[in-house]
PDB file of N, CA and C in Angstrom:
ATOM      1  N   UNK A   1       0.851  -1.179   0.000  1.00  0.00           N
ATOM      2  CA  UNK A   1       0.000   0.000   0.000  1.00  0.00           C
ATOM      3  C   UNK A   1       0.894   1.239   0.000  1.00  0.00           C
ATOM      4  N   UNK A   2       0.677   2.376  -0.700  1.00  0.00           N
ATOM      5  CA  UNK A   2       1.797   3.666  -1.152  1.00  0.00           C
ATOM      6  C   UNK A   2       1.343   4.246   0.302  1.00  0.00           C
ATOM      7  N   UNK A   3       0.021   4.298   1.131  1.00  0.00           N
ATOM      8  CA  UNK A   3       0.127   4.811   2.057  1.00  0.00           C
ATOM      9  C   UNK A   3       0.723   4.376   3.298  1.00  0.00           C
ATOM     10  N   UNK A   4       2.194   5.075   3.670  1.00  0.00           N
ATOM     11  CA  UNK A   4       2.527   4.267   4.893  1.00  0.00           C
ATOM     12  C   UNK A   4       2.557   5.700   6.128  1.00  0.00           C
ATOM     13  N   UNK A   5       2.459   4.393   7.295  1.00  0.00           N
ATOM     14  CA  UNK A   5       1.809   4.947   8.929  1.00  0.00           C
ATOM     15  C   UNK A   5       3.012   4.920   9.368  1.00  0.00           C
ATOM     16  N   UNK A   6       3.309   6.492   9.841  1.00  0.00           N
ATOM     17  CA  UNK A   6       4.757   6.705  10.314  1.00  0.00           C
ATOM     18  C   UNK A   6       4.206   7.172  12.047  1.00  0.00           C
ATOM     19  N   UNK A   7       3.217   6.262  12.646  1.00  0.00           N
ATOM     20  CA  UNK A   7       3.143   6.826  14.087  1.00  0.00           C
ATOM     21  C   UNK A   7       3.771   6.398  15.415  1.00  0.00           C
ATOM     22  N   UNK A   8       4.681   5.203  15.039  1.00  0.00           N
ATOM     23  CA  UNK A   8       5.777   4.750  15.746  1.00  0.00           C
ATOM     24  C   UNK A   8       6.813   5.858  15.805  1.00  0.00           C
ATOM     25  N   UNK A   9       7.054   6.418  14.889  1.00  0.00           N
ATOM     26  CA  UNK A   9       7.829   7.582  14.503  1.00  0.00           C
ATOM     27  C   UNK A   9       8.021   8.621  15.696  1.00  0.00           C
ATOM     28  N   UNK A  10       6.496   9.017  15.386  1.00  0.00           N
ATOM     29  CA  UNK A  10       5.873  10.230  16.111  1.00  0.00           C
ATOM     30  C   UNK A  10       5.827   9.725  17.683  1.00  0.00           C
ATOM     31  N   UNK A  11       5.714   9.008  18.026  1.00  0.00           N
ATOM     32  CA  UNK A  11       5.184   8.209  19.425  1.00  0.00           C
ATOM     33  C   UNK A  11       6.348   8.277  20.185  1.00  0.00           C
ATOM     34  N   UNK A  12       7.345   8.010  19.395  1.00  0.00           N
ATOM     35  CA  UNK A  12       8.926   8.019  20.113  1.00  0.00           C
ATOM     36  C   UNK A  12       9.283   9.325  20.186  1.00  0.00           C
ATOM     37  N   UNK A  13       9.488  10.674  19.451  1.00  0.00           N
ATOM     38  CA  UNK A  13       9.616  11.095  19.427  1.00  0.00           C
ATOM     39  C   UNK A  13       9.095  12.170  20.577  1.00  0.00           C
ATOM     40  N   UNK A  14       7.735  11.716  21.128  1.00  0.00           N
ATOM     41  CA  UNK A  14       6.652  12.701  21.945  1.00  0.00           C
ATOM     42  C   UNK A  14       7.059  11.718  23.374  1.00  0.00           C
ATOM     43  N   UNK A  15       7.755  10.557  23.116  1.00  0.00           N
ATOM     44  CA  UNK A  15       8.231   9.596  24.560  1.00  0.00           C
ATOM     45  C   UNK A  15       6.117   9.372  25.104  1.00  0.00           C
ATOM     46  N   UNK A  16       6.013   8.843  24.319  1.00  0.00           N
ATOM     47  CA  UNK A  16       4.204   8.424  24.436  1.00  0.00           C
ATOM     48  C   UNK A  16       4.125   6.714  24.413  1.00  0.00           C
ATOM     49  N   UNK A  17       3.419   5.981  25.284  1.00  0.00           N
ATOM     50  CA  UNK A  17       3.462   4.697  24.879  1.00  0.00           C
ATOM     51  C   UNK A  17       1.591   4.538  23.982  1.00  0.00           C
ATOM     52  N   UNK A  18       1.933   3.252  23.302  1.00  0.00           N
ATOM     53  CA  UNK A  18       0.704   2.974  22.440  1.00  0.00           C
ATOM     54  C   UNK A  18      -0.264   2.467  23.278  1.00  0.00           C
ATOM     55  N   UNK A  19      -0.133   2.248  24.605  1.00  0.00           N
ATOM     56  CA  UNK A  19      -1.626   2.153  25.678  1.00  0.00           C
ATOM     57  C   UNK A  19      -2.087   3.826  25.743  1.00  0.00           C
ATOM     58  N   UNK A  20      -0.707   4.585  26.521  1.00  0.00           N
ATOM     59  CA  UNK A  20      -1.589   5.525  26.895  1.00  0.00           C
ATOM     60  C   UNK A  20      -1.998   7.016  25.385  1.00  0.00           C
ATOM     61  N   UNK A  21      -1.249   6.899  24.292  1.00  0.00           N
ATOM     62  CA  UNK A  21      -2.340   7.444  22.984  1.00  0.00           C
ATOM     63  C   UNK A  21      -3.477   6.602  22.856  1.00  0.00           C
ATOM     64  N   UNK A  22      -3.732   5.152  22.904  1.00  0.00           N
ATOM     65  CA  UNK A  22      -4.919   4.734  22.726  1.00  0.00           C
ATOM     66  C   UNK A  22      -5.984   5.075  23.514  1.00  0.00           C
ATOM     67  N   UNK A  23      -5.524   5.740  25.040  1.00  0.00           N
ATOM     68  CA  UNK A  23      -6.337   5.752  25.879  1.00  0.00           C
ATOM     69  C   UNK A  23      -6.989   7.280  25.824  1.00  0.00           C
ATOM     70  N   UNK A  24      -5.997   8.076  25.278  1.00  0.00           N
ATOM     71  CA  UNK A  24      -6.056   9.639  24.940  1.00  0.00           C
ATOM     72  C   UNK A  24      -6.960   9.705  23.534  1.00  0.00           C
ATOM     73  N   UNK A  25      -6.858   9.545  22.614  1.00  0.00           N
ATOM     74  CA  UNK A  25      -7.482   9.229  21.351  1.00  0.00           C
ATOM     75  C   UNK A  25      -8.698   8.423  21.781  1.00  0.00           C
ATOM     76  N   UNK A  26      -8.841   7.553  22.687  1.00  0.00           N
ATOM     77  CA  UNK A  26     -10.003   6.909  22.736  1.00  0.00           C
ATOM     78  C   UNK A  26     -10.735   6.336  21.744  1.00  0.00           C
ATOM     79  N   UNK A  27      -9.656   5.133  21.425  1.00  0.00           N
ATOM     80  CA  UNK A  27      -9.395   4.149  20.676  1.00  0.00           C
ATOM     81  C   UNK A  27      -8.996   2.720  21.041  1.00  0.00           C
ATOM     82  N   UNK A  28      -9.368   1.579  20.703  1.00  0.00           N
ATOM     83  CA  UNK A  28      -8.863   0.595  21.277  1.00  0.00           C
ATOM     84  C   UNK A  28      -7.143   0.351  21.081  1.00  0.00           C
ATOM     85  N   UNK A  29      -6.682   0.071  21.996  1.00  0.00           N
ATOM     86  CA  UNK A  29      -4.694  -0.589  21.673  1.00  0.00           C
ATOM     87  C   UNK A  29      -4.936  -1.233  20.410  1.00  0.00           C
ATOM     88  N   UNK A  30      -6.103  -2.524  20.519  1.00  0.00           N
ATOM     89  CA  UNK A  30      -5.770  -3.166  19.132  1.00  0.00           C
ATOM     90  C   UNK A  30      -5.684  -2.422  17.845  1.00  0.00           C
ATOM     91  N   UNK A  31      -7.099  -1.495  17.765  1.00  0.00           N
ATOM     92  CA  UNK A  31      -7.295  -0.540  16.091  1.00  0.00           C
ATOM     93  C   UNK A  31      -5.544   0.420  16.443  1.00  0.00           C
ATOM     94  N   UNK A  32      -5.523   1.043  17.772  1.00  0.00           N
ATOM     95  CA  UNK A  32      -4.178   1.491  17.148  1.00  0.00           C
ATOM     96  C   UNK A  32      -2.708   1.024  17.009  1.00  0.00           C
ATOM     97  N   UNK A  33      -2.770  -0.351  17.149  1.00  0.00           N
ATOM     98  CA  UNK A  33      -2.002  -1.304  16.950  1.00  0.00           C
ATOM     99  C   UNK A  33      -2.011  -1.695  15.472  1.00  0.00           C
ATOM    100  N   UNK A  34      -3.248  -1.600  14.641  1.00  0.00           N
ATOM    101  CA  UNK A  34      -3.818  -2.038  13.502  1.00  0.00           C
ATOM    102  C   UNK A  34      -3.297  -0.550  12.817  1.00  0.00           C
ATOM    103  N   UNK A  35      -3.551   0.140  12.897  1.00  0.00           N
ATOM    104  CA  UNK A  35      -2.710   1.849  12.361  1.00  0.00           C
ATOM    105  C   UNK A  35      -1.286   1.719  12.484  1.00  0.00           C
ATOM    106  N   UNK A  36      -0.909   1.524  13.538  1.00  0.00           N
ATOM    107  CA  UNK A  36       0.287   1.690  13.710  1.00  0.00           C
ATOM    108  C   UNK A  36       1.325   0.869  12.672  1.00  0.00           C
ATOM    109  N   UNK A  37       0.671  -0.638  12.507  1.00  0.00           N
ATOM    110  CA  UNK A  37       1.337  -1.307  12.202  1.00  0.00           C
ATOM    111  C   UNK A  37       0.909  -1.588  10.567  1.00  0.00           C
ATOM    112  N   UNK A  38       0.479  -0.121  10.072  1.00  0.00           N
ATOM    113  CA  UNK A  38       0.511  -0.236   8.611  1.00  0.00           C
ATOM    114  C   UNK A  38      -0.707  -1.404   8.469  1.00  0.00           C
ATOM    115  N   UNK A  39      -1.801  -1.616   8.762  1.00  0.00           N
ATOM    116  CA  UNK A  39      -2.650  -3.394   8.311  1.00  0.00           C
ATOM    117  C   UNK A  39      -4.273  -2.227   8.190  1.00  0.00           C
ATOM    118  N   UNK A  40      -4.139  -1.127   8.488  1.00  0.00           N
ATOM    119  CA  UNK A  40      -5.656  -0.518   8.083  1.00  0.00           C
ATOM    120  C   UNK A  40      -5.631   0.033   6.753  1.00  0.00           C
ATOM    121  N   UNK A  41      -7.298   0.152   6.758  1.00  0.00           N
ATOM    122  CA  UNK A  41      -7.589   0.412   4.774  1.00  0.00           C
ATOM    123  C   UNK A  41      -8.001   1.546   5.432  1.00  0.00           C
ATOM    124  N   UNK A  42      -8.227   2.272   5.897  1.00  0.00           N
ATOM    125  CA  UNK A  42      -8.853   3.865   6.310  1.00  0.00           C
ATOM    126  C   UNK A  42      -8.805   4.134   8.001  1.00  0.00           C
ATOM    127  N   UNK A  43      -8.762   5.504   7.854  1.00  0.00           N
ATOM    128  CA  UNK A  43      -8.469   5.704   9.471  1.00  0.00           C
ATOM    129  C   UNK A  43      -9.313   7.229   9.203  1.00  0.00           C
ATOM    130  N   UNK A  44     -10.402   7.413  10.432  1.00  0.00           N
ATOM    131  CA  UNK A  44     -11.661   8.188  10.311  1.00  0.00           C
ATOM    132  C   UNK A  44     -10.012   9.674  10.684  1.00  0.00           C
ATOM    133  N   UNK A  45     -11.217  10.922   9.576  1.00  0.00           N
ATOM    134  CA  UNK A  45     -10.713  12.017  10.322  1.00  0.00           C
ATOM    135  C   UNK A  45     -10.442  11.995  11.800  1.00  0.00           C
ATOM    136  N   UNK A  46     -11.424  11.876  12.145  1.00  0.00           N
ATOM    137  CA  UNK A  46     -11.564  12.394  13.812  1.00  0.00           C
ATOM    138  C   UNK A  46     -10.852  11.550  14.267  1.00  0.00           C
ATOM    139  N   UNK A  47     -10.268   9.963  14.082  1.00  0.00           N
ATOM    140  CA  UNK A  47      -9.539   9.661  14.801  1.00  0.00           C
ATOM    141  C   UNK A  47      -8.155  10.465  14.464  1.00  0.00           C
ATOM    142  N   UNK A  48      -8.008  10.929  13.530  1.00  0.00           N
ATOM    143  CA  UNK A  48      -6.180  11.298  12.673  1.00  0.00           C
ATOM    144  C   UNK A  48      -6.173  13.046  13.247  1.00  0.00           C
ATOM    145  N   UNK A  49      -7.403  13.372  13.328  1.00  0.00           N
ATOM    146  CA  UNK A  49      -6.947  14.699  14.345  1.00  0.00           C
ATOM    147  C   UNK A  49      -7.519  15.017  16.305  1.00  0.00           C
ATOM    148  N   UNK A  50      -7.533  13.790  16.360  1.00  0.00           N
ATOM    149  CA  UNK A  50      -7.254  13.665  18.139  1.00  0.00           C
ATOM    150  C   UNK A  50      -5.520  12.818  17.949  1.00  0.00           C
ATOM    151  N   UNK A  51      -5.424  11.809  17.067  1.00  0.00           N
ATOM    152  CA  UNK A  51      -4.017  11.455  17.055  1.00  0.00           C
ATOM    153  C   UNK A  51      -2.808  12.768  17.316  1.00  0.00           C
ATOM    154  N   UNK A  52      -3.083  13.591  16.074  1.00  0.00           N
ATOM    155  CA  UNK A  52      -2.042  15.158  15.688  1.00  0.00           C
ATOM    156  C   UNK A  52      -2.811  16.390  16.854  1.00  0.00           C
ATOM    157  N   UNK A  53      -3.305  16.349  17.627  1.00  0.00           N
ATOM    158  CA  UNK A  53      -4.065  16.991  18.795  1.00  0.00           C
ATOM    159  C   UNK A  53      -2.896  16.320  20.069  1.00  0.00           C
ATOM    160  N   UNK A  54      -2.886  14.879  19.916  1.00  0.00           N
ATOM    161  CA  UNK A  54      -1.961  14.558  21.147  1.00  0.00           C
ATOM    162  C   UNK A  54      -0.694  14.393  20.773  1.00  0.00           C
ATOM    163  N   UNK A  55      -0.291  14.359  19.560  1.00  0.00           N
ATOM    164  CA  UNK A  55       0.871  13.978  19.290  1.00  0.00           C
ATOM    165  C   UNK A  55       1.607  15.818  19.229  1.00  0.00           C
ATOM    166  N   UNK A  56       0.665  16.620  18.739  1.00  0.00           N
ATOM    167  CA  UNK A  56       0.890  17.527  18.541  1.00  0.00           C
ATOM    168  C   UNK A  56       2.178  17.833  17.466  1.00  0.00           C
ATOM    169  N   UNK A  57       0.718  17.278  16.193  1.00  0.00           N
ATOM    170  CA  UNK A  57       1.858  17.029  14.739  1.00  0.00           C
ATOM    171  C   UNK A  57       0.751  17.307  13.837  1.00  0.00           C
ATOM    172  N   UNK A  58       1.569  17.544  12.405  1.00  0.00           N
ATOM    173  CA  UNK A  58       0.419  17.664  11.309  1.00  0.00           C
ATOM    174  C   UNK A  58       0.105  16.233  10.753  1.00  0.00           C
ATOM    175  N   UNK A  59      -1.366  16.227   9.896  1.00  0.00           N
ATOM    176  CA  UNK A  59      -1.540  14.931   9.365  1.00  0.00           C
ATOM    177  C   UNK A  59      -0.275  13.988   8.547  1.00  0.00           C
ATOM    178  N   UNK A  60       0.874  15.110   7.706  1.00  0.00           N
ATOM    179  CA  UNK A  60       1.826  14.351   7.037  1.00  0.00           C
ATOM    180  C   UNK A  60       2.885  14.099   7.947  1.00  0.00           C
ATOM    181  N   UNK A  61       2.932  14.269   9.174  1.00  0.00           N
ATOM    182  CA  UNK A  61       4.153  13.827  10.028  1.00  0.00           C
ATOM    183  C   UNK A  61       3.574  12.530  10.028  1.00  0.00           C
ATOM    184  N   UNK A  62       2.211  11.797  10.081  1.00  0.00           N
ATOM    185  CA  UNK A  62       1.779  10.834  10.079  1.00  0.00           C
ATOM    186  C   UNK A  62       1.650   9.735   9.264  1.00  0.00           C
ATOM    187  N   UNK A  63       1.816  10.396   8.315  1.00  0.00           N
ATOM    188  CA  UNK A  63       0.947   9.783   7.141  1.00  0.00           C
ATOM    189  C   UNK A  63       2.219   9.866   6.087  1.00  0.00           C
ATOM    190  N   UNK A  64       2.726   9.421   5.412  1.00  0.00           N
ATOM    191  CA  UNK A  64       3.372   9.611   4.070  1.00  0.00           C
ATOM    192  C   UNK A  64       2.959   8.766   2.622  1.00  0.00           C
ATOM    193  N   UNK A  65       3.073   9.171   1.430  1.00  0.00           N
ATOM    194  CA  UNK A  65       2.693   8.748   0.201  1.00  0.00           C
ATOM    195  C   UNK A  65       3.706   8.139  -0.196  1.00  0.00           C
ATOM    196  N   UNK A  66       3.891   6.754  -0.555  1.00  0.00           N
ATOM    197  CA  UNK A  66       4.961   6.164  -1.143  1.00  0.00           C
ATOM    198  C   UNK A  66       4.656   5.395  -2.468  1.00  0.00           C
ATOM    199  N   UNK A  67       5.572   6.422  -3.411  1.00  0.00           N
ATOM    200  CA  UNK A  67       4.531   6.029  -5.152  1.00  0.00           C
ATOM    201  C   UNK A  67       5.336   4.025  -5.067  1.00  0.00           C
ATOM    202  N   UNK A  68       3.662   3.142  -5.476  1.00  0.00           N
ATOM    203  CA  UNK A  68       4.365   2.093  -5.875  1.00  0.00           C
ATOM    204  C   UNK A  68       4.943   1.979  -7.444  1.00  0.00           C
ATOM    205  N   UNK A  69       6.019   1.023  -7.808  1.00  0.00           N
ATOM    206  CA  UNK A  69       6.899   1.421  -9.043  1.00  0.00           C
ATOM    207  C   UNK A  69       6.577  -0.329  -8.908  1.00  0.00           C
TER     208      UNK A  69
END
Protein backbone atom coordinates (compact mmCIF):
# COMPACT_ATOMS: atom_id res chain seq x y z
CA UNK A 1 0.00 0.00 0.00
CA UNK A 2 1.80 3.67 -1.15
CA UNK A 3 0.13 4.81 2.06
CA UNK A 4 2.53 4.27 4.89
CA UNK A 5 1.81 4.95 8.93
CA UNK A 6 4.76 6.71 10.31
CA UNK A 7 3.14 6.83 14.09
CA UNK A 8 5.78 4.75 15.75
CA UNK A 9 7.83 7.58 14.50
CA UNK A 10 5.87 10.23 16.11
CA UNK A 11 5.18 8.21 19.42
CA UNK A 12 8.93 8.02 20.11
CA UNK A 13 9.62 11.09 19.43
CA UNK A 14 6.65 12.70 21.94
CA UNK A 15 8.23 9.60 24.56
CA UNK A 16 4.20 8.42 24.44
CA UNK A 17 3.46 4.70 24.88
CA UNK A 18 0.70 2.97 22.44
CA UNK A 19 -1.63 2.15 25.68
CA UNK A 20 -1.59 5.52 26.89
CA UNK A 21 -2.34 7.44 22.98
CA UNK A 22 -4.92 4.73 22.73
CA UNK A 23 -6.34 5.75 25.88
CA UNK A 24 -6.06 9.64 24.94
CA UNK A 25 -7.48 9.23 21.35
CA UNK A 26 -10.00 6.91 22.74
CA UNK A 27 -9.40 4.15 20.68
CA UNK A 28 -8.86 0.59 21.28
CA UNK A 29 -4.69 -0.59 21.67
CA UNK A 30 -5.77 -3.17 19.13
CA UNK A 31 -7.30 -0.54 16.09
CA UNK A 32 -4.18 1.49 17.15
CA UNK A 33 -2.00 -1.30 16.95
CA UNK A 34 -3.82 -2.04 13.50
CA UNK A 35 -2.71 1.85 12.36
CA UNK A 36 0.29 1.69 13.71
CA UNK A 37 1.34 -1.31 12.20
CA UNK A 38 0.51 -0.24 8.61
CA UNK A 39 -2.65 -3.39 8.31
CA UNK A 40 -5.66 -0.52 8.08
CA UNK A 41 -7.59 0.41 4.77
CA UNK A 42 -8.85 3.87 6.31
CA UNK A 43 -8.47 5.70 9.47
CA UNK A 44 -11.66 8.19 10.31
CA UNK A 45 -10.71 12.02 10.32
CA UNK A 46 -11.56 12.39 13.81
CA UNK A 47 -9.54 9.66 14.80
CA UNK A 48 -6.18 11.30 12.67
CA UNK A 49 -6.95 14.70 14.34
CA UNK A 50 -7.25 13.66 18.14
CA UNK A 51 -4.02 11.46 17.05
CA UNK A 52 -2.04 15.16 15.69
CA UNK A 53 -4.06 16.99 18.80
CA UNK A 54 -1.96 14.56 21.15
CA UNK A 55 0.87 13.98 19.29
CA UNK A 56 0.89 17.53 18.54
CA UNK A 57 1.86 17.03 14.74
CA UNK A 58 0.42 17.66 11.31
CA UNK A 59 -1.54 14.93 9.37
CA UNK A 60 1.83 14.35 7.04
CA UNK A 61 4.15 13.83 10.03
CA UNK A 62 1.78 10.83 10.08
CA UNK A 63 0.95 9.78 7.14
CA UNK A 64 3.37 9.61 4.07
CA UNK A 65 2.69 8.75 0.20
CA UNK A 66 4.96 6.16 -1.14
CA UNK A 67 4.53 6.03 -5.15
CA UNK A 68 4.37 2.09 -5.87
CA UNK A 69 6.90 1.42 -9.04
Amino acid sequence: MPIIVNLDVMMAKRKISAGELAERVEITPANLSILKNNKAKAVRFSTLEAICRELDCQPGDVLEYVREE
